[in-house]
C-alpha atoms as a PDB file:
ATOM      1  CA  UNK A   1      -4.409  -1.940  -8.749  1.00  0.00           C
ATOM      2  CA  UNK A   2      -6.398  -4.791  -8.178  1.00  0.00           C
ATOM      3  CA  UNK A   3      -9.850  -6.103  -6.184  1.00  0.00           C
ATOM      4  CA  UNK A   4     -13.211  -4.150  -5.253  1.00  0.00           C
ATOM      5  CA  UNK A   5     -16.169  -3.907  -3.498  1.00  0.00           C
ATOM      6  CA  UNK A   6     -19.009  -3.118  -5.837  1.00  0.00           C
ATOM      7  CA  UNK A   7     -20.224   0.565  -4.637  1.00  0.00           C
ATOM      8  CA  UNK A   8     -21.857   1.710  -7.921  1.00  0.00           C
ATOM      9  CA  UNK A   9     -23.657  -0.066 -10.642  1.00  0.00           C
ATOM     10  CA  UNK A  10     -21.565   2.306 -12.631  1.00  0.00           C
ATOM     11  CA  UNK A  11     -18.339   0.898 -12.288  1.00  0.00           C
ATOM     12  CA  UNK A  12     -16.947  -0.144 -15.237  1.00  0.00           C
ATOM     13  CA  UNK A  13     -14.185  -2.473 -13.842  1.00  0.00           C
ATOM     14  CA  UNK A  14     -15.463  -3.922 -10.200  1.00  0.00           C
ATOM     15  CA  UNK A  15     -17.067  -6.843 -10.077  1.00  0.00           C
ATOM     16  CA  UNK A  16     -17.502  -8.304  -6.626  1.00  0.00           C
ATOM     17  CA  UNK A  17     -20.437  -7.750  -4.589  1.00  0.00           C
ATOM     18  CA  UNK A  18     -20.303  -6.107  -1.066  1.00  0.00           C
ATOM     19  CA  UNK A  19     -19.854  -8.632   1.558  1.00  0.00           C
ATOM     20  CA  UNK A  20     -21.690  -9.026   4.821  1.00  0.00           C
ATOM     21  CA  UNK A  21     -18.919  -9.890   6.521  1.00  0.00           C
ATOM     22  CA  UNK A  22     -14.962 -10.288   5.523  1.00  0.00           C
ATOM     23  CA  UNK A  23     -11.591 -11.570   7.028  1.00  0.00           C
ATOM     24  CA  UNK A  24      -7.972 -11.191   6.530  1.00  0.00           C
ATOM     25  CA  UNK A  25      -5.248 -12.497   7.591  1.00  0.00           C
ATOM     26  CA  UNK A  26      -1.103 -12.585   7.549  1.00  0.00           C
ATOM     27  CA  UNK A  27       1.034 -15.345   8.387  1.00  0.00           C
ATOM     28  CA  UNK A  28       1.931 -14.708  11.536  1.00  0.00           C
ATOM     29  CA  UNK A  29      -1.070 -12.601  13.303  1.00  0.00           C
ATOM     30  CA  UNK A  30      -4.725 -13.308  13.830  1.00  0.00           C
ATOM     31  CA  UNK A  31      -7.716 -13.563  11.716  1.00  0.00           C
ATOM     32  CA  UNK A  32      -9.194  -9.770  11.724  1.00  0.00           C
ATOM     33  CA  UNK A  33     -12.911 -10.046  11.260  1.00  0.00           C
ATOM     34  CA  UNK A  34     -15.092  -7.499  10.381  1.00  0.00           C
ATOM     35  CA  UNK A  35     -19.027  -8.301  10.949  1.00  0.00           C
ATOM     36  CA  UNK A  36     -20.267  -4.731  10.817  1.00  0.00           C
ATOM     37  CA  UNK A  37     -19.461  -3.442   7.086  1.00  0.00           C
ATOM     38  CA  UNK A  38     -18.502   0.044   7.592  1.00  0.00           C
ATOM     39  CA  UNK A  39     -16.813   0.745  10.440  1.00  0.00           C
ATOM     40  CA  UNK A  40     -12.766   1.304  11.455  1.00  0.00           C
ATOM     41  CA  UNK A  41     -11.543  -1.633  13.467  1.00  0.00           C
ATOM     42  CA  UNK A  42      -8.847  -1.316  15.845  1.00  0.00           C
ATOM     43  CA  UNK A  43      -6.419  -4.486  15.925  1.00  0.00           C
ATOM     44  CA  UNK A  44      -4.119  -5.485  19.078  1.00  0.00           C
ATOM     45  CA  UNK A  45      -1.497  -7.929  18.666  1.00  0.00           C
ATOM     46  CA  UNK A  46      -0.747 -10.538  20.925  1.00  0.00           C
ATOM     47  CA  UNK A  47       2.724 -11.146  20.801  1.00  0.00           C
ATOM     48  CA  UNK A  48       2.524 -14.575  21.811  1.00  0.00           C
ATOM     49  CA  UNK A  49       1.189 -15.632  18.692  1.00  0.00           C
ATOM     50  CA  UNK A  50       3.904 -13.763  17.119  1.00  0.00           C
ATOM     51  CA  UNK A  51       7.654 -14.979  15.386  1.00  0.00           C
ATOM     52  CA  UNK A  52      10.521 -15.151  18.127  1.00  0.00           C
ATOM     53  CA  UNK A  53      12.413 -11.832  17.223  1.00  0.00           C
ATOM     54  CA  UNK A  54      15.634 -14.116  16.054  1.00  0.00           C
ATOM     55  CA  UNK A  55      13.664 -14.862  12.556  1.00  0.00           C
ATOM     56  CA  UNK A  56      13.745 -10.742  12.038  1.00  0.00           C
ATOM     57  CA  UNK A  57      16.286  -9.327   9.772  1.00  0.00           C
ATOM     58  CA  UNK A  58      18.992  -8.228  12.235  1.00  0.00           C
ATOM     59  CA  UNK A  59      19.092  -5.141  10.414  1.00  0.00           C
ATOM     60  CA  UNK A  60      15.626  -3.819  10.847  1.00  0.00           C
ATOM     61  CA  UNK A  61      14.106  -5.833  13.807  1.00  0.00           C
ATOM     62  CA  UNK A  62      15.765  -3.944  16.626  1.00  0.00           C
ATOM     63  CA  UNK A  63      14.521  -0.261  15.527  1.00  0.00           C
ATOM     64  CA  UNK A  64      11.256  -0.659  15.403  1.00  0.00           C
ATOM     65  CA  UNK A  65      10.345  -2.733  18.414  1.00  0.00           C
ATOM     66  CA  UNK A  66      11.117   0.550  20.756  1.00  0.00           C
ATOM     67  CA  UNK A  67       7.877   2.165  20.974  1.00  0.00           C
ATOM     68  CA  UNK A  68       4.296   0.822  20.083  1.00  0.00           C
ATOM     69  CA  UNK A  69       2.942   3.133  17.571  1.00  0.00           C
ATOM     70  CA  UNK A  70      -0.933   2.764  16.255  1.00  0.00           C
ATOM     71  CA  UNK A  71      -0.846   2.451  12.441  1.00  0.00           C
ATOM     72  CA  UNK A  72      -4.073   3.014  10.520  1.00  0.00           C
ATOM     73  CA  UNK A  73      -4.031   0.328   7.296  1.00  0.00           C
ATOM     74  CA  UNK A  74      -6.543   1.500   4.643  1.00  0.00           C
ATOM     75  CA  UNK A  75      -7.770  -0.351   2.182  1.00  0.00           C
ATOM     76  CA  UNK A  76     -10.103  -0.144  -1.310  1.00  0.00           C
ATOM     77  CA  UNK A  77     -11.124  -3.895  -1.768  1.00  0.00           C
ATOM     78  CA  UNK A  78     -10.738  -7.300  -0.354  1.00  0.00           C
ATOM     79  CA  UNK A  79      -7.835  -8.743  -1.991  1.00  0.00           C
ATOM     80  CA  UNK A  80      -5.903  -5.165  -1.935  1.00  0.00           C
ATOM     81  CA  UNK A  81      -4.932  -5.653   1.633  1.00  0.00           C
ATOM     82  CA  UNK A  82      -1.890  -4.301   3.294  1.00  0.00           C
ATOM     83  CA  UNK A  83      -0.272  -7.892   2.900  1.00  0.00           C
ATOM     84  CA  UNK A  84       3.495  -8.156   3.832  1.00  0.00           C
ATOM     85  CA  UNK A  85       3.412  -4.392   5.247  1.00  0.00           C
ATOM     86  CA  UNK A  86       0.608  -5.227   7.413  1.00  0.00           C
ATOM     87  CA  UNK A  87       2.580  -8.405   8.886  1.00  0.00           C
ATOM     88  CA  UNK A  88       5.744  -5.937   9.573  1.00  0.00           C
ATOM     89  CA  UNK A  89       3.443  -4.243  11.736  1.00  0.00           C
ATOM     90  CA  UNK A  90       1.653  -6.504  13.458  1.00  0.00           C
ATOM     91  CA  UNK A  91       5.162  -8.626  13.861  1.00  0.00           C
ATOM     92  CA  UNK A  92       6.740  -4.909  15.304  1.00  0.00           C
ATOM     93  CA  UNK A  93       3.304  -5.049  18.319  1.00  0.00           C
ATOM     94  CA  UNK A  94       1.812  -2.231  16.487  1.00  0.00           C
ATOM     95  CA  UNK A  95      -1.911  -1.338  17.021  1.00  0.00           C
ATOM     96  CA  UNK A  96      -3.285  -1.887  13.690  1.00  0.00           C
ATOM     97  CA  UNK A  97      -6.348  -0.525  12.800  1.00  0.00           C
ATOM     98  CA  UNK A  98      -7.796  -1.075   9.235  1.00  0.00           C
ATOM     99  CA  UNK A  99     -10.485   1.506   7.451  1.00  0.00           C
ATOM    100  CA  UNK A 100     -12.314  -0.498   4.228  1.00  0.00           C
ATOM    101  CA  UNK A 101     -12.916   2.673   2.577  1.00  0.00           C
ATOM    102  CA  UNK A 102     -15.459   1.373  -0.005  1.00  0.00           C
ATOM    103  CA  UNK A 103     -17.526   0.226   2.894  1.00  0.00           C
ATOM    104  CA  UNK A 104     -18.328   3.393   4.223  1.00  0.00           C
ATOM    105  CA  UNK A 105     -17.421   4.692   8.150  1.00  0.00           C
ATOM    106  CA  UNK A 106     -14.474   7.096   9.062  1.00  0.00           C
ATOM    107  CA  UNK A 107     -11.168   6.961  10.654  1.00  0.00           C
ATOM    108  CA  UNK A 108     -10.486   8.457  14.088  1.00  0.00           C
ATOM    109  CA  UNK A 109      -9.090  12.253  12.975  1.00  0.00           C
ATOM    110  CA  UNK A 110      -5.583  12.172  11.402  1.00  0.00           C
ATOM    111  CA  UNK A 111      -3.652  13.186  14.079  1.00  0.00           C
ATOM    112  CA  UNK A 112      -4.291  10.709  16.016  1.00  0.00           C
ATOM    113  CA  UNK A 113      -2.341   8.265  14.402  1.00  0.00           C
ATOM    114  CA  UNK A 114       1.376   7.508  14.317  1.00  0.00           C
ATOM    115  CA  UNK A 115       1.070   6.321  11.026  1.00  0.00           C
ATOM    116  CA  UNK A 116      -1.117   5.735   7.860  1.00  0.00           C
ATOM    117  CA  UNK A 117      -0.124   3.336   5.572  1.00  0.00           C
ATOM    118  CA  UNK A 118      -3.085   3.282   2.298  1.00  0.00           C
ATOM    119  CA  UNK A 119      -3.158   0.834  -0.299  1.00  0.00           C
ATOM    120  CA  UNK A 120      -4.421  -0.204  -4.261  1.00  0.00           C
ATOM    121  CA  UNK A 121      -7.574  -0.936  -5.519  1.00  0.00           C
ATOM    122  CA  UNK A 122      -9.200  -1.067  -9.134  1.00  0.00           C
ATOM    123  CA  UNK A 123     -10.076   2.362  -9.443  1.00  0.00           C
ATOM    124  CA  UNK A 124      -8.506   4.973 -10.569  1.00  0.00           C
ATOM    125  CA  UNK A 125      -7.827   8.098  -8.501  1.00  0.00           C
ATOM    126  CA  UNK A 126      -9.684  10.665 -10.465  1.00  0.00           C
ATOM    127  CA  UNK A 127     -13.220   8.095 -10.633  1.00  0.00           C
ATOM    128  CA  UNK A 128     -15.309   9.815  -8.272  1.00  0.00           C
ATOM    129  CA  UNK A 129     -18.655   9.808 -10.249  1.00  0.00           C
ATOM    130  CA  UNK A 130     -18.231   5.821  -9.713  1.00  0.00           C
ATOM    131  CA  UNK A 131     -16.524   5.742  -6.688  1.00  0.00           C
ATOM    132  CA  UNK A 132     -17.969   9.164  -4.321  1.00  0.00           C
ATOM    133  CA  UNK A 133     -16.191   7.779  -1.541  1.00  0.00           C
ATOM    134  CA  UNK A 134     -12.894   8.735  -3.142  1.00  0.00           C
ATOM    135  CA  UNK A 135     -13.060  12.582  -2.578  1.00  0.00           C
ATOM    136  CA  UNK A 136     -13.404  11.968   1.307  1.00  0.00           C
ATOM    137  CA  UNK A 137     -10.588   9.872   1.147  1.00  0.00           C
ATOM    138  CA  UNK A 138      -8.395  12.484  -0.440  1.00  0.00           C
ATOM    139  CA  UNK A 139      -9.842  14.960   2.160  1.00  0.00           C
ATOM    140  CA  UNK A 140      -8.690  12.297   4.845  1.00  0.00           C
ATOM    141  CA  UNK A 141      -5.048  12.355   3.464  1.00  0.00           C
ATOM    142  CA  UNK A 142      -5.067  16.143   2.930  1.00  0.00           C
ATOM    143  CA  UNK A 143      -5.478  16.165   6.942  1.00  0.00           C
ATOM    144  CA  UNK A 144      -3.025  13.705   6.979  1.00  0.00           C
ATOM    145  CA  UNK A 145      -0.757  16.199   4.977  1.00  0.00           C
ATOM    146  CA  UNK A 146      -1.078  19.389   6.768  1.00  0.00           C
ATOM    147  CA  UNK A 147      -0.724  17.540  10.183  1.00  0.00           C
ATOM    148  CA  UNK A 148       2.481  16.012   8.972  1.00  0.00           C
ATOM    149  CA  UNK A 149       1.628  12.894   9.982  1.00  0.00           C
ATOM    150  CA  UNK A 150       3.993   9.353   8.402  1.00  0.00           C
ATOM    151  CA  UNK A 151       2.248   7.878   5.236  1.00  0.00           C
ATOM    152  CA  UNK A 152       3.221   5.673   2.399  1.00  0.00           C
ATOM    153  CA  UNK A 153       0.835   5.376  -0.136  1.00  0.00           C
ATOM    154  CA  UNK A 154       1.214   2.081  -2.539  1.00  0.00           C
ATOM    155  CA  UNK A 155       0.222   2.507  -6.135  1.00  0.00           C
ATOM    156  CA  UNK A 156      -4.108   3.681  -5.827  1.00  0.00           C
ATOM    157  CA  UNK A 157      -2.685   4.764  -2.745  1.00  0.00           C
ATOM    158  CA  UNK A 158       0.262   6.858  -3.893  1.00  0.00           C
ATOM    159  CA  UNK A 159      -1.528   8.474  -6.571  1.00  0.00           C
ATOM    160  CA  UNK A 160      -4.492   9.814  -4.004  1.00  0.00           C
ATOM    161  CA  UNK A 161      -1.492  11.278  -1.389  1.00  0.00           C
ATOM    162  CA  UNK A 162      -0.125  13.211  -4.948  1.00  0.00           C
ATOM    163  CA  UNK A 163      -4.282  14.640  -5.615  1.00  0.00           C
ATOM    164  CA  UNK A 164      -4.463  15.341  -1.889  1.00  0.00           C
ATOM    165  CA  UNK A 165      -0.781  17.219  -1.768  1.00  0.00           C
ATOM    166  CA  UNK A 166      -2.549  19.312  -5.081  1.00  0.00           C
ATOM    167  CA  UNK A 167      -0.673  17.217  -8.041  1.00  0.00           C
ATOM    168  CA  UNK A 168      -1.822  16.052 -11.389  1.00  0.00           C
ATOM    169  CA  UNK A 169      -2.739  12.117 -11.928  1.00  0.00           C
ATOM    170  CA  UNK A 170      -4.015  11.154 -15.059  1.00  0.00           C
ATOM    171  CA  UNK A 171      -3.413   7.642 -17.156  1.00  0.00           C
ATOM    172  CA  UNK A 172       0.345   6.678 -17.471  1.00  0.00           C
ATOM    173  CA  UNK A 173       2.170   6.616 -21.247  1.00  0.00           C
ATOM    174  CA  UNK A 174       1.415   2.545 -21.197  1.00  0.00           C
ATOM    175  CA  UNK A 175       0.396   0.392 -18.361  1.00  0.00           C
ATOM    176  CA  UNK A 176       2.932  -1.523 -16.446  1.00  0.00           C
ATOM    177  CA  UNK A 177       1.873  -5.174 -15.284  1.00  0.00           C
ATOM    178  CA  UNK A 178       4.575  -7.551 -13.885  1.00  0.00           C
ATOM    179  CA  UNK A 179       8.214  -7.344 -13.251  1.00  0.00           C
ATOM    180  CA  UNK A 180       9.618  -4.158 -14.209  1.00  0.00           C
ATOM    181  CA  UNK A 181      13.002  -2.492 -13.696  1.00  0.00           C
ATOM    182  CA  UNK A 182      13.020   0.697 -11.223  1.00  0.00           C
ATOM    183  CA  UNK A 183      15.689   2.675 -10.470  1.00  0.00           C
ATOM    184  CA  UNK A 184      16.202   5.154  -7.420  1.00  0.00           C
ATOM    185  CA  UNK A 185      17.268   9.094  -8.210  1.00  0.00           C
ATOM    186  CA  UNK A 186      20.009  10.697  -6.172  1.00  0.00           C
ATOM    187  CA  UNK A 187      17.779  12.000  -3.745  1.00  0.00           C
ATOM    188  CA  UNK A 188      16.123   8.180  -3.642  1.00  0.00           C
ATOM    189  CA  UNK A 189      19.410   6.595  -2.749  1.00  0.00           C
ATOM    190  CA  UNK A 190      19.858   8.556   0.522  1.00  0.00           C
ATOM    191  CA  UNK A 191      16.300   9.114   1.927  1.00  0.00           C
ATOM    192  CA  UNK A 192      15.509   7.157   4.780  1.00  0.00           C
ATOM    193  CA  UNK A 193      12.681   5.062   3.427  1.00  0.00           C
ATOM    194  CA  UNK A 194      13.609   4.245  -0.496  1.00  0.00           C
ATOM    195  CA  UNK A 195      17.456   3.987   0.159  1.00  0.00           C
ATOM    196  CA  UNK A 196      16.713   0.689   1.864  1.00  0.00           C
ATOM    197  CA  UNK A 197      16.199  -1.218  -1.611  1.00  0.00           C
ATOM    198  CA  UNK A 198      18.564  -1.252  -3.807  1.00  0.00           C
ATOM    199  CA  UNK A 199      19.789   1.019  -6.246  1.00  0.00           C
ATOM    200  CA  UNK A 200      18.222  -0.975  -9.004  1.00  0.00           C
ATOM    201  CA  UNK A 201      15.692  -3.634  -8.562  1.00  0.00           C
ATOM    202  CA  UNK A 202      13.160  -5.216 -10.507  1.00  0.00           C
ATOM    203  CA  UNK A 203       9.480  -4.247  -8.526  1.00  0.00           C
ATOM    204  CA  UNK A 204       6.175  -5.792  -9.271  1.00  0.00           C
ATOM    205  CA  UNK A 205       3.648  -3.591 -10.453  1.00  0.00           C
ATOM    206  CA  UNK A 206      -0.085  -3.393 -11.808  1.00  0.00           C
ATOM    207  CA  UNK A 207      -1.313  -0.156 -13.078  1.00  0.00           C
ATOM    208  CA  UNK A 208      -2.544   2.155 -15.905  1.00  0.00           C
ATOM    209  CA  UNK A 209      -2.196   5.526 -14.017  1.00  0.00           C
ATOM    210  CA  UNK A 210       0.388   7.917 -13.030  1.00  0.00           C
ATOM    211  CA  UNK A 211       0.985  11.126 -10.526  1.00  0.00           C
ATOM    212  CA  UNK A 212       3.052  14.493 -10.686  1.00  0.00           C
ATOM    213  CA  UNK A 213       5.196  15.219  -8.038  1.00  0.00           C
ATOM    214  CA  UNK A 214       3.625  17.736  -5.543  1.00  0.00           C
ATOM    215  CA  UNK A 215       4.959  20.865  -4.898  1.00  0.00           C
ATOM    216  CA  UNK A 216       7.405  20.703  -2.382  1.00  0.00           C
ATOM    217  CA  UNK A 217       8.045  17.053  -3.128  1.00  0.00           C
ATOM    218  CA  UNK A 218      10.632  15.251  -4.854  1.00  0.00           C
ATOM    219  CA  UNK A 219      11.316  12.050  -6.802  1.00  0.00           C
ATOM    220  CA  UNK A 220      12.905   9.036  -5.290  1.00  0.00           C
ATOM    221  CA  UNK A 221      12.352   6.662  -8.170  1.00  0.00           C
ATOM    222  CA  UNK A 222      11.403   6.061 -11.837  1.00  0.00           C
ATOM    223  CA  UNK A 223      10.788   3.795 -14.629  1.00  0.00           C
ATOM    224  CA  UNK A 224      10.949   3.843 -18.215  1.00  0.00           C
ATOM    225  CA  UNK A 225       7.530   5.097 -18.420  1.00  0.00           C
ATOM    226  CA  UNK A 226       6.870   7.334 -15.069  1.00  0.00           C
ATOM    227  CA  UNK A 227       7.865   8.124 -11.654  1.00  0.00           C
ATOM    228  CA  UNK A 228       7.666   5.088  -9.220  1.00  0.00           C
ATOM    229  CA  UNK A 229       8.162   7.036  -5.637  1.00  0.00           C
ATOM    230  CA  UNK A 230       7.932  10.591  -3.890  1.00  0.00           C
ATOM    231  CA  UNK A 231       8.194  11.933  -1.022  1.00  0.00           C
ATOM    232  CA  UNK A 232       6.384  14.824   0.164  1.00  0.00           C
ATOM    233  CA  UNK A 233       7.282  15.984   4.080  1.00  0.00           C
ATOM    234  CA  UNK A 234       6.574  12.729   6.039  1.00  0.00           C
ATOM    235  CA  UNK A 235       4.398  11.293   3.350  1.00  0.00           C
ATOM    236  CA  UNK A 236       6.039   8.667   0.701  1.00  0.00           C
ATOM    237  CA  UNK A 237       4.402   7.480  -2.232  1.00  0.00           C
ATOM    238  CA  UNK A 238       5.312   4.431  -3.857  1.00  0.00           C
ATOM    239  CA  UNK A 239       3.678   3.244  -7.755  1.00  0.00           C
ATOM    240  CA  UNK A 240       4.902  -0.040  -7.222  1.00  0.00           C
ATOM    241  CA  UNK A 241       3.317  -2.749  -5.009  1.00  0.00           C
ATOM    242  CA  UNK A 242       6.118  -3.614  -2.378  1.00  0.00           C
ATOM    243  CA  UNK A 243       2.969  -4.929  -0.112  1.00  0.00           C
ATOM    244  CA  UNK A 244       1.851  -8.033  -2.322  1.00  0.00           C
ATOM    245  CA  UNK A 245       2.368 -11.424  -1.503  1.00  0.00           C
ATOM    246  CA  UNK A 246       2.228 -14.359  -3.744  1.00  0.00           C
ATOM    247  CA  UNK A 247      -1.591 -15.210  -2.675  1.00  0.00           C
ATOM    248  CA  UNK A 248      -2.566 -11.627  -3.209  1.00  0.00           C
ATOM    249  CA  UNK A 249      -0.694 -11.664  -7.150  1.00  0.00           C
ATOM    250  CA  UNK A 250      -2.738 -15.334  -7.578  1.00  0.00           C
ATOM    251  CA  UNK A 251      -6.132 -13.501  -6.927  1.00  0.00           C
ATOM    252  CA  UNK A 252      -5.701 -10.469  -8.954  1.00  0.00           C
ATOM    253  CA  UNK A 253      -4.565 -12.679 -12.021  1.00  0.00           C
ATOM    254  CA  UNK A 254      -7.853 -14.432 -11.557  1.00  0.00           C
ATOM    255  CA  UNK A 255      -9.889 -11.197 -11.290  1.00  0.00           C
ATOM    256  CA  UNK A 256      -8.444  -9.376 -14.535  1.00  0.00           C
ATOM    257  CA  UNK A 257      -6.087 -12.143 -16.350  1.00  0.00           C
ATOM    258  CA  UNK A 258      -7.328 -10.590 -19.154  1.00  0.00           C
ATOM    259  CA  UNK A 259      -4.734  -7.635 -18.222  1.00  0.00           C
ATOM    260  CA  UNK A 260      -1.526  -9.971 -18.619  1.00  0.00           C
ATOM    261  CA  UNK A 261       1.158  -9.544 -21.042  1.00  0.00           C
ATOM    262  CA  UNK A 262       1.560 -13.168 -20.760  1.00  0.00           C
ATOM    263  CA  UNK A 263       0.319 -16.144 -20.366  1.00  0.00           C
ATOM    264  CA  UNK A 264      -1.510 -16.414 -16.553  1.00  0.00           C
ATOM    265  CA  UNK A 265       1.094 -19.570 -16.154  1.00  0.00           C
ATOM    266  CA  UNK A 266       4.324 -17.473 -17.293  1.00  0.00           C
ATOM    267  CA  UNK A 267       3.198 -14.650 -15.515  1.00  0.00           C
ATOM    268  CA  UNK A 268       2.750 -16.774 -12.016  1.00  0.00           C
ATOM    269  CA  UNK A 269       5.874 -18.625 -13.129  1.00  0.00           C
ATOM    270  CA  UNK A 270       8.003 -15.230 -13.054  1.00  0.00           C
ATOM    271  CA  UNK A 271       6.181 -14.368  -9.787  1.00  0.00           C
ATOM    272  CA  UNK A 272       7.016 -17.687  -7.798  1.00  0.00           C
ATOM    273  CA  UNK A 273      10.655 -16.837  -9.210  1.00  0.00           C
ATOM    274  CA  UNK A 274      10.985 -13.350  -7.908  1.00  0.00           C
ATOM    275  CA  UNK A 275       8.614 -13.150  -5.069  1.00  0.00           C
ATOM    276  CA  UNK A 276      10.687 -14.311  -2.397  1.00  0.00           C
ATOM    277  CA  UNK A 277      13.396 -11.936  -2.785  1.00  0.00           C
ATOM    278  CA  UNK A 278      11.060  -9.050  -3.457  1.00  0.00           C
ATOM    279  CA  UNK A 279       9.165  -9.467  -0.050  1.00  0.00           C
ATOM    280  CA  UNK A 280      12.498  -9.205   1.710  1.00  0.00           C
ATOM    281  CA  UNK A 281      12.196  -5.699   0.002  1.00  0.00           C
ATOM    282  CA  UNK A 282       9.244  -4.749   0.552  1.00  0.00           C
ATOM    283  CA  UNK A 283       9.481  -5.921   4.193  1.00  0.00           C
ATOM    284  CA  UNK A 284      12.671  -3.697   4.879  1.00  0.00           C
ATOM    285  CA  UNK A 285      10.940  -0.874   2.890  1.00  0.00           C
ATOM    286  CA  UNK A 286       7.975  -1.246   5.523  1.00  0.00           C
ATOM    287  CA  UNK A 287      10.502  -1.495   8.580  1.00  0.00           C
ATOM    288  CA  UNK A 288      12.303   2.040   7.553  1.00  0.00           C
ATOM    289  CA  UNK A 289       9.342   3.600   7.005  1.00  0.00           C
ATOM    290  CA  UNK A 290       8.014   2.921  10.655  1.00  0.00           C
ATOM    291  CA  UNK A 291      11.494   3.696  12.608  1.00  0.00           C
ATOM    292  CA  UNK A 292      10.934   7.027  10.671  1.00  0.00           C
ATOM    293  CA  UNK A 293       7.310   7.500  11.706  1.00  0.00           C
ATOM    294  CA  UNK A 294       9.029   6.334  15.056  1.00  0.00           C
ATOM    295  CA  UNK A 295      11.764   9.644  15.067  1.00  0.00           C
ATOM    296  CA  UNK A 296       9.561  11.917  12.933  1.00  0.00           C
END
């Protein structure tokens, strides 16, 4: 969990100061600016700019294309974007609308949307004497919950959907930074969403916390030292970061290289080896969790 913007002088861990005015941007869509700190932004695509659908893995690209769907992409700090899920949406003609939680402002109400999709960030999900903004988040994705609408939460993110479904998170056994081994559970294999990697995979991953498994939920995928996916309902949370890119790894190594268990060159080495095949992952991932938003 990696990047911030500065919200309390009692952070321990977040460093950057608030910005008057951020961008992002994916490979394929347009720059999304945001001048007015604060507020939801709503994102339409123009498909002209987009990839010709013959680059599009043949066995994702047709589902997804049948019905525009508006996504909301939230987000905890400026180099914890939605990354490589974000450009499956945008690349799908999705309206994409991004909420910078730190930054204040409020979604449009849950139901609304056809699917959330909420992301890391260097906090930790039970901070909210540093971080107040956290416990209307997890009131957010409790709506989000009891309306049944699609989520995936990605590591920060999948550990507020378990506090918000009424599970325990709390610091993991040891941290896990860089390449580690997951493997899916029986039920992981065959759900809709998880069963599209495989089996056994190594996933990156930066973090020092953990979740239980919500009532009513059930694991899709572990580790050696704690569960790496639920699903709860329409909601899937995932510990590891199938979202990052290699520009997104580069940043947080400069941010908190202090965190490695290597070298900053080894580390990036490994990354630059593995990151190519791993965004093909996290891209299908992305692409079966909309066509089930889609049919939910």
């Amino acid at each position: 969990m990696r990047g911030a913007w500065v919200v309390s002088s009692a952070a321990p861990r977040s460093r950057t100061k608030i910005p008057v005015r951020w961008s992002c941007s994916t490979q394929s869509g347009p720059i999304v600016s945001v001048s007015h700190p604060g507020a939801v932004h709503r994102v339409t695509i123009d498909m002209s700019r987009s990839y010709p659908l013959s680059v599009f893995v043949t066995t994702w690209k047709h589902d997804i294309y049948s019905r525009s769907m508006r996504v909301l992409s939230v987000t905890h700090g400026p180099t914890v974007l939605g990354g490589a899920f974000d450009e499956v949406v945008e690349e799908a003609g999705h309206e994409l609308e991004l909420w910078a939680v730190p930054l204040g402002g409020a979604p449009q109400q849950a139901g609304s949307y056809d699917a959330v999709m909420v992301f890391g960030g260097s906090m930790h999900p039970d901070q909210d004497e540093h971080f107040p903004w956290l416990e209307r988040e997890a009131r957010f994705l409790g709506d989000v919950l009891r309306e049944d609408v699609p989520a995936i939460g990605v590591c920060l993110g999948a550990q507020l959907l378990a506090r918000a479904g009424g599970a325990w998170v709390a610091p993991a056994p040891e941290p896990e930074i860089g390449w580690f081994e997951i493997e899916l559970t029986p039920q992981g294999s065959v759900d809709p969403v998880l069963g599209s990697l495989p089996p056994k995979t190594r996933a990156f991953q930066w973090h020092h916390y953990t979740f239980g498994i919500p009532d009513g939920g059930i694991e899709l995928a572990r580790s050696v030292v704690c569960t790496q996916a639920f699903r709860l309902g329409n909601a899937w949370g995932i510990q590891f970061h199938a979202e990052v890119t290699q520009a997104m790894i580069e940043a947080w190594v400069a941010e908190d290289g202090d965190e490695l268990p290597t070298s900053p060159a080894a580390f990036l080495d490994e990354t630059r080896a593995r990151i190519g095949e791993w965004n093909e992952h996290g891209r299908s991932l992305c692409a079966a969790f909309l066509e089930a938003a889609r049919d939910s």
